[in-house]
ModelCIF file with pLDDT and N, C-alpha, C, O atoms, coordinates in Angstrom:
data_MODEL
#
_entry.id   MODEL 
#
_entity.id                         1 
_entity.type                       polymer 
_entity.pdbx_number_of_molecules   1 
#
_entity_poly.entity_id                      1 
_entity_poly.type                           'polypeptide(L)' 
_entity_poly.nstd_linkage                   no 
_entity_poly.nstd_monomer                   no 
_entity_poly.pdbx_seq_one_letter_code       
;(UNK)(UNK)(UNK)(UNK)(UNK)(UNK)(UNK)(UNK)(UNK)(UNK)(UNK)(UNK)(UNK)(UNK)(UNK)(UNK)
(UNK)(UNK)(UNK)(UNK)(UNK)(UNK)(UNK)(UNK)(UNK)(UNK)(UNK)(UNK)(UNK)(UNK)(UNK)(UNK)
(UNK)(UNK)(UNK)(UNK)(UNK)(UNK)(UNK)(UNK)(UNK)(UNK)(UNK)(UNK)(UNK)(UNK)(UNK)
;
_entity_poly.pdbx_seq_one_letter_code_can   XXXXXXXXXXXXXXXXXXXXXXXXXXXXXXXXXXXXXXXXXXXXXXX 
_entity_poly.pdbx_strand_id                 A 
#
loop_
_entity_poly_seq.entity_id 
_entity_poly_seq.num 
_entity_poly_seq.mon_id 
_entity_poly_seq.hetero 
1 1  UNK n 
1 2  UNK n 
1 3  UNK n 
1 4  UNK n 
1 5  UNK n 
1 6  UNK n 
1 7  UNK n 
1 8  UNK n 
1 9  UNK n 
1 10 UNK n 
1 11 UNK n 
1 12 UNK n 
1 13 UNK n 
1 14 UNK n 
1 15 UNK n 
1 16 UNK n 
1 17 UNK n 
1 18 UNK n 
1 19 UNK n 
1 20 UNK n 
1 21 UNK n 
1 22 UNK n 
1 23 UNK n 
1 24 UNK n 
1 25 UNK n 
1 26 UNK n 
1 27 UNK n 
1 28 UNK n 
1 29 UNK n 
1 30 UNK n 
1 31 UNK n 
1 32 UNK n 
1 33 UNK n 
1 34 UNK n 
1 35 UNK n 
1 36 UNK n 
1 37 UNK n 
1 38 UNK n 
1 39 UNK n 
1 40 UNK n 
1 41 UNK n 
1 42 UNK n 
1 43 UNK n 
1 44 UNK n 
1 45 UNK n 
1 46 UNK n 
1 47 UNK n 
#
_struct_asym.id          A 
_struct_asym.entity_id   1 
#
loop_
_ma_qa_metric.id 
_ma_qa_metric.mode 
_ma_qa_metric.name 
_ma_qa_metric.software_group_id 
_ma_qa_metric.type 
1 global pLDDT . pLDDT 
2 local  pLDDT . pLDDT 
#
_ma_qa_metric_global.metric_id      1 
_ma_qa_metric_global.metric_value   94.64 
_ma_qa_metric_global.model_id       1 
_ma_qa_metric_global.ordinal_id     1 
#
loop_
_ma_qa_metric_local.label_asym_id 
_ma_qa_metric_local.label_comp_id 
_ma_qa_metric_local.label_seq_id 
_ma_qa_metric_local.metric_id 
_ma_qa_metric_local.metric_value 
_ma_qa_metric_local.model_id 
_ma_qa_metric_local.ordinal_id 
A UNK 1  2 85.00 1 1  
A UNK 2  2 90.00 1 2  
A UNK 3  2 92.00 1 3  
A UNK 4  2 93.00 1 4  
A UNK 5  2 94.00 1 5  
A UNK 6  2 96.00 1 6  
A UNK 7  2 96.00 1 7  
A UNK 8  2 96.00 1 8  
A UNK 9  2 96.00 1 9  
A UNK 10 2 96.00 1 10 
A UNK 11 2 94.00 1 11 
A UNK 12 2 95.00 1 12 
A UNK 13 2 94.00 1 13 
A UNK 14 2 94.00 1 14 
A UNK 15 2 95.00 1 15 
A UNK 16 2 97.00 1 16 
A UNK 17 2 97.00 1 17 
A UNK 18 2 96.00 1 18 
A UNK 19 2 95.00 1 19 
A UNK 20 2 94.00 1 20 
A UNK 21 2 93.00 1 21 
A UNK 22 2 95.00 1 22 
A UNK 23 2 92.00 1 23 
A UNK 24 2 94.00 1 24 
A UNK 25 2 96.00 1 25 
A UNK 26 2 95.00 1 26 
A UNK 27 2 95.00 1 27 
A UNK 28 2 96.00 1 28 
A UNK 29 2 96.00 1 29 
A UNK 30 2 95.00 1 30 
A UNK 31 2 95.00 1 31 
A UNK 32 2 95.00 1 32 
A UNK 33 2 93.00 1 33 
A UNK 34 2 93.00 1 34 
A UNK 35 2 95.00 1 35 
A UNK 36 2 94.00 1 36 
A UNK 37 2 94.00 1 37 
A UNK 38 2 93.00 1 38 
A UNK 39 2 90.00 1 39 
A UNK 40 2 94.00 1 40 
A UNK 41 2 96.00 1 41 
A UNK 42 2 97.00 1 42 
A UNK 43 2 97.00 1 43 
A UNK 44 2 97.00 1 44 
A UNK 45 2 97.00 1 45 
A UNK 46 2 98.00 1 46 
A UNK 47 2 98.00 1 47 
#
loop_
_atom_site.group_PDB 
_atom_site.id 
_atom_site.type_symbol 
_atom_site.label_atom_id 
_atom_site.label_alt_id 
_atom_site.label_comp_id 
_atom_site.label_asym_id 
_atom_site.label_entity_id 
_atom_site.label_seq_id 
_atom_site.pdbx_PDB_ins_code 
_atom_site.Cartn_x 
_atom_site.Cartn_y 
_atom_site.Cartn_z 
_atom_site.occupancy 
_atom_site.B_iso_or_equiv 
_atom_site.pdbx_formal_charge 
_atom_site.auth_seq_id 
_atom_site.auth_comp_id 
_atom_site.auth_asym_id 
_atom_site.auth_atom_id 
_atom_site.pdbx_PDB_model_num 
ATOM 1   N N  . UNK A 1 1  ? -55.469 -139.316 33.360 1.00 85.00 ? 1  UNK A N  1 
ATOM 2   C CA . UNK A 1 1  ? -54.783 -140.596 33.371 1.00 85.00 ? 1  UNK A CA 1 
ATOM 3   C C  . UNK A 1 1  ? -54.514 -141.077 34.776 1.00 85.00 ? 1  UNK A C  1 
ATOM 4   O O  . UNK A 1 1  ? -54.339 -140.315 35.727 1.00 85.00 ? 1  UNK A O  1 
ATOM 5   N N  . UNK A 1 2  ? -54.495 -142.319 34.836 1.00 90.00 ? 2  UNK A N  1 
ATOM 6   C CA . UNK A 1 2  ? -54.299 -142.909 36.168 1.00 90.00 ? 2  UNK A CA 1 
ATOM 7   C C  . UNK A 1 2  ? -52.844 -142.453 37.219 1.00 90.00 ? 2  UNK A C  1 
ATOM 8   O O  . UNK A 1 2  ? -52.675 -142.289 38.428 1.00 90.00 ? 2  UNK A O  1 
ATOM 9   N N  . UNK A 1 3  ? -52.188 -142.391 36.286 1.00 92.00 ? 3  UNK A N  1 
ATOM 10  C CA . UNK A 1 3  ? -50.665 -141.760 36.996 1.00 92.00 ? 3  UNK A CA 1 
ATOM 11  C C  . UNK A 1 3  ? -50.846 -140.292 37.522 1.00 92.00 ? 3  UNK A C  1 
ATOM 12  O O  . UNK A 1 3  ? -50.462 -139.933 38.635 1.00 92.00 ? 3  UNK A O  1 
ATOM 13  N N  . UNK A 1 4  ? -51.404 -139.569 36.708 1.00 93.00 ? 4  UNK A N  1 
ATOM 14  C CA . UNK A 1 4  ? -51.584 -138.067 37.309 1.00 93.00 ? 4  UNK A CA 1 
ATOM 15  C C  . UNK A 1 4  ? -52.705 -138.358 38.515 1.00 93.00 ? 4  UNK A C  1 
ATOM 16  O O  . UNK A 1 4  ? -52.597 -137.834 39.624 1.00 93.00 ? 4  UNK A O  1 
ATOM 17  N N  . UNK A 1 5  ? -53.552 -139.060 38.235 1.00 94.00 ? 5  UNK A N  1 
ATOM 18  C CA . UNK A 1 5  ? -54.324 -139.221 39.412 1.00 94.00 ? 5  UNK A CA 1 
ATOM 19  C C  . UNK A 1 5  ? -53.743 -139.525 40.795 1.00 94.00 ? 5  UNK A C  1 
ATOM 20  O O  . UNK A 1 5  ? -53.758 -138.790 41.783 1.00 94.00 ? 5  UNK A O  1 
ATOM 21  N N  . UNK A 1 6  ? -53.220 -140.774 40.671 1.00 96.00 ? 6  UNK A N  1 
ATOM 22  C CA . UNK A 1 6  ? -52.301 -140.754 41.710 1.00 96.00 ? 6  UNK A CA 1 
ATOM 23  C C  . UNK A 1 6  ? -51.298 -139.765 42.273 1.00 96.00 ? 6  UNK A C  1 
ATOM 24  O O  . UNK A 1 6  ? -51.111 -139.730 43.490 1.00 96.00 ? 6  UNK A O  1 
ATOM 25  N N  . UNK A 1 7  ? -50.636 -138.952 41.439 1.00 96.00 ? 7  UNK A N  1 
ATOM 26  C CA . UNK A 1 7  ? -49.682 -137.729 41.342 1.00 96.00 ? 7  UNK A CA 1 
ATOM 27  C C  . UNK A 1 7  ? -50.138 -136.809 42.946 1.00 96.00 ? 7  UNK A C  1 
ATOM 28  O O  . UNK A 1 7  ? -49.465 -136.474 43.921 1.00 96.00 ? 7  UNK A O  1 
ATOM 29  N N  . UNK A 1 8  ? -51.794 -136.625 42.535 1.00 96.00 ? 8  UNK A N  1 
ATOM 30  C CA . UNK A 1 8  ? -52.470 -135.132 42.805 1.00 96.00 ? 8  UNK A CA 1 
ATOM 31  C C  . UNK A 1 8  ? -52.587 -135.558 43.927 1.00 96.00 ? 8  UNK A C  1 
ATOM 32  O O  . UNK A 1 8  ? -52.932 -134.611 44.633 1.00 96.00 ? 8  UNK A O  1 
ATOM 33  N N  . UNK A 1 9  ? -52.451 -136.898 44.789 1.00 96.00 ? 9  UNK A N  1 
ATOM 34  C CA . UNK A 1 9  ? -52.517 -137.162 46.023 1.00 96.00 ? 9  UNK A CA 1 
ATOM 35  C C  . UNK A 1 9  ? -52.047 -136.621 47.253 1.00 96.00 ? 9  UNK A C  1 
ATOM 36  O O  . UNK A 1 9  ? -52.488 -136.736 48.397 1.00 96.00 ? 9  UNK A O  1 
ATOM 37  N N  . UNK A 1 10 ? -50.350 -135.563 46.462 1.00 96.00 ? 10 UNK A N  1 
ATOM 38  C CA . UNK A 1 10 ? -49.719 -135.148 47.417 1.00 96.00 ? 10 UNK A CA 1 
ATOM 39  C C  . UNK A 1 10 ? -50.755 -133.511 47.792 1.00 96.00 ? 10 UNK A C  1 
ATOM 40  O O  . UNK A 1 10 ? -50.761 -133.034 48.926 1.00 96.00 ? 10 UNK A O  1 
ATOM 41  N N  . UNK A 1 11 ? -51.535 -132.875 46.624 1.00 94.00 ? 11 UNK A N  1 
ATOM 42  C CA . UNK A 1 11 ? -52.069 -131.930 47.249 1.00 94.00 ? 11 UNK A CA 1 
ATOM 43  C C  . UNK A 1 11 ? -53.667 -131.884 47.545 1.00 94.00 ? 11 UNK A C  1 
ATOM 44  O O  . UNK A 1 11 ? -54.201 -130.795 47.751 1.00 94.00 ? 11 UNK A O  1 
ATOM 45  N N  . UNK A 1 12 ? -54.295 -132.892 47.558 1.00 95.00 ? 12 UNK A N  1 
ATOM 46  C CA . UNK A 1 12 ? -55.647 -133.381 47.834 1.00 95.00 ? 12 UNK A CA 1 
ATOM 47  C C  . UNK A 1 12 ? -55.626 -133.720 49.473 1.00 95.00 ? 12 UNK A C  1 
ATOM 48  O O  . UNK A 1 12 ? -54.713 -134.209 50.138 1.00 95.00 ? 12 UNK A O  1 
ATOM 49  N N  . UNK A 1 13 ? -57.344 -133.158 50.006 1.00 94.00 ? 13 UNK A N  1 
ATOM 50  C CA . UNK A 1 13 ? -57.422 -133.218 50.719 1.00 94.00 ? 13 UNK A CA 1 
ATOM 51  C C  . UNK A 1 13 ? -58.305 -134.642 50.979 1.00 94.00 ? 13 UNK A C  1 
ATOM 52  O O  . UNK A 1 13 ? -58.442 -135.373 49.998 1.00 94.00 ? 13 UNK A O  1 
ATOM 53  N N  . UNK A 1 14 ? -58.933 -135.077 52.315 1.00 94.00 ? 14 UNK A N  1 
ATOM 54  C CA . UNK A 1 14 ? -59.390 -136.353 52.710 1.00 94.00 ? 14 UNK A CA 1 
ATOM 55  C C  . UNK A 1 14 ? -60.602 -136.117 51.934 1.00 94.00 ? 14 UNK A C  1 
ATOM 56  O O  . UNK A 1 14 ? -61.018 -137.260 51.744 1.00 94.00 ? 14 UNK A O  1 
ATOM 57  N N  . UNK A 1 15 ? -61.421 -135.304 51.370 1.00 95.00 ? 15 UNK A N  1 
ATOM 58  C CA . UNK A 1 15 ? -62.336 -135.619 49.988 1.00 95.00 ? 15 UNK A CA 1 
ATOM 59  C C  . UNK A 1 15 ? -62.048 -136.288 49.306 1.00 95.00 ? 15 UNK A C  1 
ATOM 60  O O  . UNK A 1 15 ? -63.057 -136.881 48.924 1.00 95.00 ? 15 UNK A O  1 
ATOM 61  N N  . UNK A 1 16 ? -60.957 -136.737 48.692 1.00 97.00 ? 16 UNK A N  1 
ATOM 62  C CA . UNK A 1 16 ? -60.526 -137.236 47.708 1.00 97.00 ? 16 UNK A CA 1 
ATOM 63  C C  . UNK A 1 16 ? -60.210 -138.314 46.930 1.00 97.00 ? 16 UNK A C  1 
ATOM 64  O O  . UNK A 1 16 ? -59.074 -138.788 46.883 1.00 97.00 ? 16 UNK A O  1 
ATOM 65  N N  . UNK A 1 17 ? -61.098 -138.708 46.349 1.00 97.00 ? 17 UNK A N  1 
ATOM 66  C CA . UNK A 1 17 ? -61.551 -140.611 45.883 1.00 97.00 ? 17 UNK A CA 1 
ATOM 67  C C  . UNK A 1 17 ? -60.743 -140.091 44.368 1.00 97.00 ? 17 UNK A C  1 
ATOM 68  O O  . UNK A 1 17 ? -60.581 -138.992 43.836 1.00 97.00 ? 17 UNK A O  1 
ATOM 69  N N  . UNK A 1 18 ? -60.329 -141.581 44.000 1.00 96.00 ? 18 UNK A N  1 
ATOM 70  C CA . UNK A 1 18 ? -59.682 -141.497 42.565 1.00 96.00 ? 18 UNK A CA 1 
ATOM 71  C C  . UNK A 1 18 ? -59.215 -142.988 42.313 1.00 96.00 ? 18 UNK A C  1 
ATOM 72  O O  . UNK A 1 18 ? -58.936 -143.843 43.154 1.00 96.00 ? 18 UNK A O  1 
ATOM 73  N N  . UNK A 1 19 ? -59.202 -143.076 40.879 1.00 95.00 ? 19 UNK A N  1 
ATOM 74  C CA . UNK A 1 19 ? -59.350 -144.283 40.214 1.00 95.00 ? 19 UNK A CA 1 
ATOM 75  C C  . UNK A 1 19 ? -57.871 -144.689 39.515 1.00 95.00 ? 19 UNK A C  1 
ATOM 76  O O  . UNK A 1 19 ? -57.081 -143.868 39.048 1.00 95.00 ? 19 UNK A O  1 
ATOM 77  N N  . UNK A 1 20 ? -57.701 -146.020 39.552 1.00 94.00 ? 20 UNK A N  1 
ATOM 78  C CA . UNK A 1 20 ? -55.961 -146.416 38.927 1.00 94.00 ? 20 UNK A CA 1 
ATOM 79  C C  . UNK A 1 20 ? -55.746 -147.622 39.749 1.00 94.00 ? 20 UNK A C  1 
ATOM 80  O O  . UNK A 1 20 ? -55.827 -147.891 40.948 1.00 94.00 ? 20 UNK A O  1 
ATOM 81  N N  . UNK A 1 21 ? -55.512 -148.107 38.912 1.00 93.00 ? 21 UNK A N  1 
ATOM 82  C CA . UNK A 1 21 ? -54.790 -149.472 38.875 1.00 93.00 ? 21 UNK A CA 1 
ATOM 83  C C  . UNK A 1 21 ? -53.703 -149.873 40.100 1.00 93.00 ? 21 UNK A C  1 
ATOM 84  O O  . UNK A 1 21 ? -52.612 -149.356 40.343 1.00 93.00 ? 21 UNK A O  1 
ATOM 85  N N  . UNK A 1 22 ? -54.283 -150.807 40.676 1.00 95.00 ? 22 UNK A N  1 
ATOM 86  C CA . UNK A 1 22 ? -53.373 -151.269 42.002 1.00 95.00 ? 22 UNK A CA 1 
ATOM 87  C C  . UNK A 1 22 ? -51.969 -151.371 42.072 1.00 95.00 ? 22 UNK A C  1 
ATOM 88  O O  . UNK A 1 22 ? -51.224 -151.396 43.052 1.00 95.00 ? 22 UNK A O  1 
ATOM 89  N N  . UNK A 1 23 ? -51.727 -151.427 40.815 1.00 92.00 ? 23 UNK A N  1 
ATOM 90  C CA . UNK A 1 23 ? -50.165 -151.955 40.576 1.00 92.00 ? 23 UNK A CA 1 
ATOM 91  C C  . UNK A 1 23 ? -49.533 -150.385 40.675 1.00 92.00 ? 23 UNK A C  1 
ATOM 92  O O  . UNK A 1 23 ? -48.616 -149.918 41.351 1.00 92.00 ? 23 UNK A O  1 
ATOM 93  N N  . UNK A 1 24 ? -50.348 -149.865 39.799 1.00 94.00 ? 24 UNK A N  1 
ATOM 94  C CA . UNK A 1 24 ? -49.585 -147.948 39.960 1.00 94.00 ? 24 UNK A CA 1 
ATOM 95  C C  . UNK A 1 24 ? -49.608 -147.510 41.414 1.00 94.00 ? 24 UNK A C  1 
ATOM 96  O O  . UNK A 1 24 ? -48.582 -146.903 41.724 1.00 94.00 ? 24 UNK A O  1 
ATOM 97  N N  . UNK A 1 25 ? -50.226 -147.608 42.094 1.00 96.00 ? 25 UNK A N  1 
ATOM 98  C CA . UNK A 1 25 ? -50.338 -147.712 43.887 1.00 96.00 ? 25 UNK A CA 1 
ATOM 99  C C  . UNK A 1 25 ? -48.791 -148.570 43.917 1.00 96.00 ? 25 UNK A C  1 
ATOM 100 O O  . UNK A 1 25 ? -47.773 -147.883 43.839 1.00 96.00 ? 25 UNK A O  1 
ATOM 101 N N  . UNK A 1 26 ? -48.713 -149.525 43.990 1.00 95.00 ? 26 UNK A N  1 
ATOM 102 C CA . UNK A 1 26 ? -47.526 -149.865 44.218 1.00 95.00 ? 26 UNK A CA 1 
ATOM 103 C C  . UNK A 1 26 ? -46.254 -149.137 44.139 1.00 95.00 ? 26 UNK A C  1 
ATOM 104 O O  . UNK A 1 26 ? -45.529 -148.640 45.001 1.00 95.00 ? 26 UNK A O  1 
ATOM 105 N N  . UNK A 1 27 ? -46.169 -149.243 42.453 1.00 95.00 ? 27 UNK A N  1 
ATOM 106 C CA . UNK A 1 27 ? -45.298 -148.359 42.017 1.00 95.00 ? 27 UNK A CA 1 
ATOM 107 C C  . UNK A 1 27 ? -44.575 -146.837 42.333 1.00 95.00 ? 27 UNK A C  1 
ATOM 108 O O  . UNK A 1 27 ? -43.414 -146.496 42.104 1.00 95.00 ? 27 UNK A O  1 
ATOM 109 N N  . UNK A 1 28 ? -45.458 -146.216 42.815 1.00 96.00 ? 28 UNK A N  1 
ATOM 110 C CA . UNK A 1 28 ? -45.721 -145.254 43.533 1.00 96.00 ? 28 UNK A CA 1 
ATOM 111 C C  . UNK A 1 28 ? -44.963 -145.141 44.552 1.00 96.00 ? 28 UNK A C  1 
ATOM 112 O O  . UNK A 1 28 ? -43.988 -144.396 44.650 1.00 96.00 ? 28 UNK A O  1 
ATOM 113 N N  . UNK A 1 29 ? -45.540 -146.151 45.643 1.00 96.00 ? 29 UNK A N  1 
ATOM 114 C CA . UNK A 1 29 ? -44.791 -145.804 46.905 1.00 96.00 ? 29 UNK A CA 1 
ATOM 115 C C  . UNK A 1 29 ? -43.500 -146.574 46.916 1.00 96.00 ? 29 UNK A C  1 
ATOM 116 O O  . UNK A 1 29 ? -42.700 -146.514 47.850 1.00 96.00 ? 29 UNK A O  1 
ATOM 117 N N  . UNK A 1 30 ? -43.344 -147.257 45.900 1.00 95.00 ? 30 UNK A N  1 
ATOM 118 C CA . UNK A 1 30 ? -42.055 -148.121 45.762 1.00 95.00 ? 30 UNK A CA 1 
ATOM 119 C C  . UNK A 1 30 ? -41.112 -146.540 45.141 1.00 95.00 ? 30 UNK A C  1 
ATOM 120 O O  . UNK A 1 30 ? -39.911 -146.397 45.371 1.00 95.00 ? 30 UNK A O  1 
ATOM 121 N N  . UNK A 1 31 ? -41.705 -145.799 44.584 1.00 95.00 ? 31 UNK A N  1 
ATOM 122 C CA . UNK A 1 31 ? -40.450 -144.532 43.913 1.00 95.00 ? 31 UNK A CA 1 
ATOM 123 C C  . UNK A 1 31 ? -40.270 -145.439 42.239 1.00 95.00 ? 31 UNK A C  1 
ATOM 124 O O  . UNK A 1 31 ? -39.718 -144.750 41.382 1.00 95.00 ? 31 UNK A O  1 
ATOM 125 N N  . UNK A 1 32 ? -40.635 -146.666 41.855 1.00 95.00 ? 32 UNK A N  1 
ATOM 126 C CA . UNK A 1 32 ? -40.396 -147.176 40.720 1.00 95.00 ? 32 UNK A CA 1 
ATOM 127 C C  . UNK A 1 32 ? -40.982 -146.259 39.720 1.00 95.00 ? 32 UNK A C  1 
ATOM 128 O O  . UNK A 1 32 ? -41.695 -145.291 39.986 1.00 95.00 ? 32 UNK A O  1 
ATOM 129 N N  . UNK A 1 33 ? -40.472 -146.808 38.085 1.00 93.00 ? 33 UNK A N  1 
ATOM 130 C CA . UNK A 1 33 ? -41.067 -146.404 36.876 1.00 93.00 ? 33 UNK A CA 1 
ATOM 131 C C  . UNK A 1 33 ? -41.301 -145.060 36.627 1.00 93.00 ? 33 UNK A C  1 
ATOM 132 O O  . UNK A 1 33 ? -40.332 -144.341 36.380 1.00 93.00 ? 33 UNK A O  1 
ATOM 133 N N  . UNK A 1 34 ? -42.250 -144.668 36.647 1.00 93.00 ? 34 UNK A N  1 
ATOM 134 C CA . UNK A 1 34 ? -42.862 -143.365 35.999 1.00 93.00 ? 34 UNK A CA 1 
ATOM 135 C C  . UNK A 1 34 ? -42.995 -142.386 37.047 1.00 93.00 ? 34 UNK A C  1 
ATOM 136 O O  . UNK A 1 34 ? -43.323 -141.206 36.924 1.00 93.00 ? 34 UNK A O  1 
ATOM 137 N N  . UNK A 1 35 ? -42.614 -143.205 38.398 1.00 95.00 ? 35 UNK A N  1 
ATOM 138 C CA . UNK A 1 35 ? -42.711 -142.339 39.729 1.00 95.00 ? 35 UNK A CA 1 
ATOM 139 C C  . UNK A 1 35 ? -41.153 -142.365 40.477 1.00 95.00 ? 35 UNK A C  1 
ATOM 140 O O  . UNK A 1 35 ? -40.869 -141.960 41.605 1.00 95.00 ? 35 UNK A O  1 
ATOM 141 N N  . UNK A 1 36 ? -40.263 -142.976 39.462 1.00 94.00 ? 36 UNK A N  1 
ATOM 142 C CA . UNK A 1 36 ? -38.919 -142.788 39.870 1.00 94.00 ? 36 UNK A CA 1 
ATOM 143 C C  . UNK A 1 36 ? -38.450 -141.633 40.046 1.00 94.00 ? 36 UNK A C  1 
ATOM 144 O O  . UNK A 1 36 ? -38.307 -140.967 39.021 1.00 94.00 ? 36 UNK A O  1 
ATOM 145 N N  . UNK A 1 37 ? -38.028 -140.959 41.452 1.00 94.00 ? 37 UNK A N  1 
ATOM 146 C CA . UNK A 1 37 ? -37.690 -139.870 41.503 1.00 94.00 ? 37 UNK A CA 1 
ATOM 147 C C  . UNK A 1 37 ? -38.637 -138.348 42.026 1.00 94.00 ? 37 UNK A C  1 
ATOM 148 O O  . UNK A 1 37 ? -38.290 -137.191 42.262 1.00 94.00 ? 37 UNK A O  1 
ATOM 149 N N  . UNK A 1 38 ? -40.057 -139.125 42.047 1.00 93.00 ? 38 UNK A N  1 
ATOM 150 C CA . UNK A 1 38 ? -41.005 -138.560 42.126 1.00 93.00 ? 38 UNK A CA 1 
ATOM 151 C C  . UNK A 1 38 ? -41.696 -138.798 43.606 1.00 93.00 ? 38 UNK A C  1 
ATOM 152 O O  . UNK A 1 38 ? -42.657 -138.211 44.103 1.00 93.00 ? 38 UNK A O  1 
ATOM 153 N N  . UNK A 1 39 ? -40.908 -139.821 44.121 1.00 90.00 ? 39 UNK A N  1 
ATOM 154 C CA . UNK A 1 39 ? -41.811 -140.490 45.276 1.00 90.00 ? 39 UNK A CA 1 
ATOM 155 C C  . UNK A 1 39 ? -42.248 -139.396 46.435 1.00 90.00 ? 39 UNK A C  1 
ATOM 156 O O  . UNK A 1 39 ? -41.541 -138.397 46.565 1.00 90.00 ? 39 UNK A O  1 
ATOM 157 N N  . UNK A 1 40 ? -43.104 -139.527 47.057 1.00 94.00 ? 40 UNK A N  1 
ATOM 158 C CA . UNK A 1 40 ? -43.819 -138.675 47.909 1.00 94.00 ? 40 UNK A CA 1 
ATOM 159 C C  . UNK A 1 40 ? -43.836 -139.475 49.406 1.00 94.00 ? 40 UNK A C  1 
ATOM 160 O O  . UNK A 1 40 ? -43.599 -140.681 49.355 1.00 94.00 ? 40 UNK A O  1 
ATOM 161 N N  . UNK A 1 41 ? -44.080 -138.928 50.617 1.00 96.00 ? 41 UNK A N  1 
ATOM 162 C CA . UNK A 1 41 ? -44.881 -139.624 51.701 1.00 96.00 ? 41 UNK A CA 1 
ATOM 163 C C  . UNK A 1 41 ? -46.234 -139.785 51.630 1.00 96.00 ? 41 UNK A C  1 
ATOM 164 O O  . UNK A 1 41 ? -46.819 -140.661 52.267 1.00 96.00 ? 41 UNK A O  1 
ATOM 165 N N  . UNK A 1 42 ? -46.818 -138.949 50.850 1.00 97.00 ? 42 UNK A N  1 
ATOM 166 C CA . UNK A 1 42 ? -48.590 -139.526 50.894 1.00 97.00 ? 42 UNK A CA 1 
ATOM 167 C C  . UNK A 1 42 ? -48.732 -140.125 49.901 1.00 97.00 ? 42 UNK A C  1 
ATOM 168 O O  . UNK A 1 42 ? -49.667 -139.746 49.196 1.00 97.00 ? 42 UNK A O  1 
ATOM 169 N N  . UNK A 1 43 ? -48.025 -141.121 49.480 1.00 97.00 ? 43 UNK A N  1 
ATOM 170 C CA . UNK A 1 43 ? -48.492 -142.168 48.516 1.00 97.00 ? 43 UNK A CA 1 
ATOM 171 C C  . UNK A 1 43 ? -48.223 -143.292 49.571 1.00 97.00 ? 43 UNK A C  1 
ATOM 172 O O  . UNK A 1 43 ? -49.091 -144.154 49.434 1.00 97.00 ? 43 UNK A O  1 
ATOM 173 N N  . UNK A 1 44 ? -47.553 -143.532 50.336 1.00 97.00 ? 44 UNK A N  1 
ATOM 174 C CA . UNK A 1 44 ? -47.953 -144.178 51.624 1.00 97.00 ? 44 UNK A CA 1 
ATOM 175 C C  . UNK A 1 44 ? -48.994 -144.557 52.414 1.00 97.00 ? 44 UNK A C  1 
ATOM 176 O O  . UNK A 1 44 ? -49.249 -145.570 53.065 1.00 97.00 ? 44 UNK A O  1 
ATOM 177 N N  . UNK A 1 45 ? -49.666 -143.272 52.165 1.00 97.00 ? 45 UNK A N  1 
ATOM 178 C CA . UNK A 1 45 ? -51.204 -142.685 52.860 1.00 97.00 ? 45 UNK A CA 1 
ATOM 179 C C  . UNK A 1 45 ? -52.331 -143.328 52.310 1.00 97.00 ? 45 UNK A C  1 
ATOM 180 O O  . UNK A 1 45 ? -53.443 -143.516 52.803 1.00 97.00 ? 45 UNK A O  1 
ATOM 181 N N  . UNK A 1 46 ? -51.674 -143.763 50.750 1.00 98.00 ? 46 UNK A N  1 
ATOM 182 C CA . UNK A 1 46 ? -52.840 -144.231 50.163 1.00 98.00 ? 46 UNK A CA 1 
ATOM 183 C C  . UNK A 1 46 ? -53.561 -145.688 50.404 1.00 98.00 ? 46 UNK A C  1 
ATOM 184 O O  . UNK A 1 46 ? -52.991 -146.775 50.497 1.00 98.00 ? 46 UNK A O  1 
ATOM 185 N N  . UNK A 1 47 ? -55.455 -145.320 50.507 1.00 98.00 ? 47 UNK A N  1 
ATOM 186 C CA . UNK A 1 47 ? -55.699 -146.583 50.693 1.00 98.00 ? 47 UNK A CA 1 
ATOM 187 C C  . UNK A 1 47 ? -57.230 -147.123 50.004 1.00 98.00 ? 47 UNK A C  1 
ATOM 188 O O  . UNK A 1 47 ? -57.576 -148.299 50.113 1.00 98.00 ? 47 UNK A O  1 
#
């Protein structure tokens, strides 16, 4: 699923291509929704 995809970002290295919806990118580094509480610094990273 697109959310775990994003998730695995914190232990993936610069290989690492993956698919999901722009808005979950958002969400993400915002700490919102399904990533409330969850937020990371390398969802920052993401690009």
């Amino acid at each position: 699923g697109s959310v775990q995809n994003v998730m695995e970002v914190r232990a993936r290295g610069g290989d690492y291509v993956f698919t999901t919806p722009p808005s979950l990118v958002g969400l993400a580094q915002a700490g919102k929704a399904m990533f409330d509480g969850k937020g990371d610094p390398a969802f920052d990273e993401i690009r």
